[in-house]
N, C-alpha and C. Protein backbone atom coordinates (compact mmCIF):
# COMPACT_ATOMS: atom_id res chain seq x y z
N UNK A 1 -13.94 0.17 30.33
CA UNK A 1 -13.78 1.43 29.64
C UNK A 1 -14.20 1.25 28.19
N UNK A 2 -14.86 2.26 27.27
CA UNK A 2 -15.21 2.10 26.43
C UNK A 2 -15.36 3.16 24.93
N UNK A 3 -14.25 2.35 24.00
CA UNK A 3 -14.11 3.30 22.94
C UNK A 3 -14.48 3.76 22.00
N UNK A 4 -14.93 4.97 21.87
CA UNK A 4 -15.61 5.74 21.05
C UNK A 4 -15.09 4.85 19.47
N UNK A 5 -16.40 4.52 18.69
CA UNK A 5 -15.57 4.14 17.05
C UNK A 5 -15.07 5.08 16.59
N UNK A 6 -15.45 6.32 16.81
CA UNK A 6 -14.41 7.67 15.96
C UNK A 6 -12.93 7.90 16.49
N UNK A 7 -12.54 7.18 17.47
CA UNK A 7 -11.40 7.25 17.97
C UNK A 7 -10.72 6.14 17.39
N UNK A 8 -10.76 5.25 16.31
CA UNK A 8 -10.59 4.12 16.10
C UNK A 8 -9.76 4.62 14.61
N UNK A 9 -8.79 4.12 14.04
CA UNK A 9 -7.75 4.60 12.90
C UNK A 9 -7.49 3.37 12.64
N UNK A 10 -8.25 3.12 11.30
CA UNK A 10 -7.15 1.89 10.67
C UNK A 10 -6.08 1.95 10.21
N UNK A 11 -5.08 1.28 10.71
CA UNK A 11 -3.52 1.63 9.91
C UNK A 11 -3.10 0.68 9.86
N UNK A 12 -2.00 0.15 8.90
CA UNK A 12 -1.38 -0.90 8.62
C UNK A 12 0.02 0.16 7.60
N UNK A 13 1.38 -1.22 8.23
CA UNK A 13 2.14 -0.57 7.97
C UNK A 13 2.78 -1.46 6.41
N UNK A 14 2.91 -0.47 5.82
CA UNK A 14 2.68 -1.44 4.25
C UNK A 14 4.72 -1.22 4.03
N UNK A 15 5.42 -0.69 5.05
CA UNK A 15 6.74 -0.59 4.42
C UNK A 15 7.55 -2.42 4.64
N UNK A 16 6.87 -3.35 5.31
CA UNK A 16 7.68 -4.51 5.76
C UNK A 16 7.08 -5.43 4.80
N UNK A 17 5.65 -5.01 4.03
CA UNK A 17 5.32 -6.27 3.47
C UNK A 17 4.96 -5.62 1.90
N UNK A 18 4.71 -7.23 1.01
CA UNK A 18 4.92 -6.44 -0.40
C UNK A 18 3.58 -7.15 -0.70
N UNK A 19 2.54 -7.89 -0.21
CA UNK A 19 2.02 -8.97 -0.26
C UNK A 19 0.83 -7.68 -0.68
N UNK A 20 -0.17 -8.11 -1.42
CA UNK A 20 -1.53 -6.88 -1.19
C UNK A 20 -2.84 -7.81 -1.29
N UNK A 21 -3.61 -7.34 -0.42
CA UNK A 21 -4.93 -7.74 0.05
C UNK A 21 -5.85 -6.94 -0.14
N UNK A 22 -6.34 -6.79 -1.43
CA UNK A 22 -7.85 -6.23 -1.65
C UNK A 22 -8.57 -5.65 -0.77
N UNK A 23 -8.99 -6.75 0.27
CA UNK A 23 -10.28 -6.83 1.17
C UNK A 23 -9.73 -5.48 1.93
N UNK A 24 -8.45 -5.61 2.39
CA UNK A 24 -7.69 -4.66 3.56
C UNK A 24 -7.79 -3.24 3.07
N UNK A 25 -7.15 -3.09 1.98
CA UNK A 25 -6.46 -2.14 0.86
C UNK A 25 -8.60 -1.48 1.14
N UNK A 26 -9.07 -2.15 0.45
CA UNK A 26 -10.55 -1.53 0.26
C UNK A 26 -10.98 -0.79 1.27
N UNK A 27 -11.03 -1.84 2.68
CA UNK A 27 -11.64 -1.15 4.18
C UNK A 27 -10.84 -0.13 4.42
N UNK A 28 -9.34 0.16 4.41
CA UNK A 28 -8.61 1.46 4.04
C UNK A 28 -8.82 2.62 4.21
N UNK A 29 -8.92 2.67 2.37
CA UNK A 29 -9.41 3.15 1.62
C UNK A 29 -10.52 4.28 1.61
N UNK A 30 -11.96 2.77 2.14
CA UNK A 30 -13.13 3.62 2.49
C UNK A 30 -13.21 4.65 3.77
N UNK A 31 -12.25 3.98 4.96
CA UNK A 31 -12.10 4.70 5.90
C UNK A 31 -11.59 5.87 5.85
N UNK A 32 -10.17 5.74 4.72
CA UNK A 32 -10.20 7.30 4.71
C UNK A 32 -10.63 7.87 4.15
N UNK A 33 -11.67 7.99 2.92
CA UNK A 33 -12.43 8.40 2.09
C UNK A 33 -13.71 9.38 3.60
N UNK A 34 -13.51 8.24 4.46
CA UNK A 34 -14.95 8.57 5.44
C UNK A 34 -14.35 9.79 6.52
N UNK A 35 -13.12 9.79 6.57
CA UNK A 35 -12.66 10.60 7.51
C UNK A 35 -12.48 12.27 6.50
N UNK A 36 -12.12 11.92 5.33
CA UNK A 36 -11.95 13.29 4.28
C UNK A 36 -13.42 13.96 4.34
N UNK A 37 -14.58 13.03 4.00
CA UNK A 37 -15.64 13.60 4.07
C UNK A 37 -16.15 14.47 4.90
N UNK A 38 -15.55 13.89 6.07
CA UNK A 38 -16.26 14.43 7.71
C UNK A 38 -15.02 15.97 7.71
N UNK A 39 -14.13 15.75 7.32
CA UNK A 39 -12.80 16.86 7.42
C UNK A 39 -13.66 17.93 6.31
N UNK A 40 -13.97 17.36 5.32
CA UNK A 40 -14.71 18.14 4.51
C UNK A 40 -15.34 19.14 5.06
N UNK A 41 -16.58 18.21 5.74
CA UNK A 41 -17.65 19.04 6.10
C UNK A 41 -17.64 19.73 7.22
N UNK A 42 -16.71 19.64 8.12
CA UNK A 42 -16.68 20.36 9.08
C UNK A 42 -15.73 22.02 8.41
N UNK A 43 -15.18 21.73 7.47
CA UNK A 43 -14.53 22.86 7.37
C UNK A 43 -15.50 23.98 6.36
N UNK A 44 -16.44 22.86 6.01
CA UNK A 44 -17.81 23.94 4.96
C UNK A 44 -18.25 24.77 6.43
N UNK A 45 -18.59 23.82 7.24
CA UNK A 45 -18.99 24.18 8.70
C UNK A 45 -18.64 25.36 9.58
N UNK A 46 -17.55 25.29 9.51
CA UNK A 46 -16.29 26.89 9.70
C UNK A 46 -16.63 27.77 8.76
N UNK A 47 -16.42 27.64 7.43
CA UNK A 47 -16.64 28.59 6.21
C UNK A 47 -18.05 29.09 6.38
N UNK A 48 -18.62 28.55 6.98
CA UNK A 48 -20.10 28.98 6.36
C UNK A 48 -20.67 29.92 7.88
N UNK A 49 -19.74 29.48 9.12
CA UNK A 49 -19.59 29.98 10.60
C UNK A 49 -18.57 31.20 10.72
N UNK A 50 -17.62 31.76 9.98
CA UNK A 50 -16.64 32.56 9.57
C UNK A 50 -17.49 33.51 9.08
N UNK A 51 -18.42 33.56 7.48
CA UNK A 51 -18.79 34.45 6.96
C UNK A 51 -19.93 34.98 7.33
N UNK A 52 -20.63 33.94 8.31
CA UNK A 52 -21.99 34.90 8.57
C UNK A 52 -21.44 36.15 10.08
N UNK A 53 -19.97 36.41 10.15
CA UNK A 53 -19.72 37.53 11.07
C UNK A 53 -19.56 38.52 10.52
C-alpha cells in the first residue's frame, strides 16, 4: 500500500521535552509554512470561483 506525501504531517510533541533541535524545529516550520501556502491558495481559488457567479 502506498502513501500519498500529502498525507504525511510532521508532528512532534514538544510538551515532554525541553531539549530544542534546530534541524527539527526548521523542517517544522517549513512544513507548515508549505501547508499555509497551499491553504492559501486554494482559498484565493474559492474566492476567485465564488465571484465569477
Amino acid at each position: 500500500m502506498s502513501l500519498s506525501v500529502s498525507f504525511v504531517l510532521p508532528v512532534k510533541n514538544y510538551s515532554s521535552g525541553r531539549s530544542v533541535d534546530c534541524n527539527t524545529d526548521i523542517l517544522l516550520l517549513s512544513a507548515l509554512n508549505c501547508m499555509l501556502c497551499s491553504i492559501d491558495d486554494w482559498l484565493e481559488v474559492l474566492h476567485t470561483l465564488s465571484t465569477k457567479k
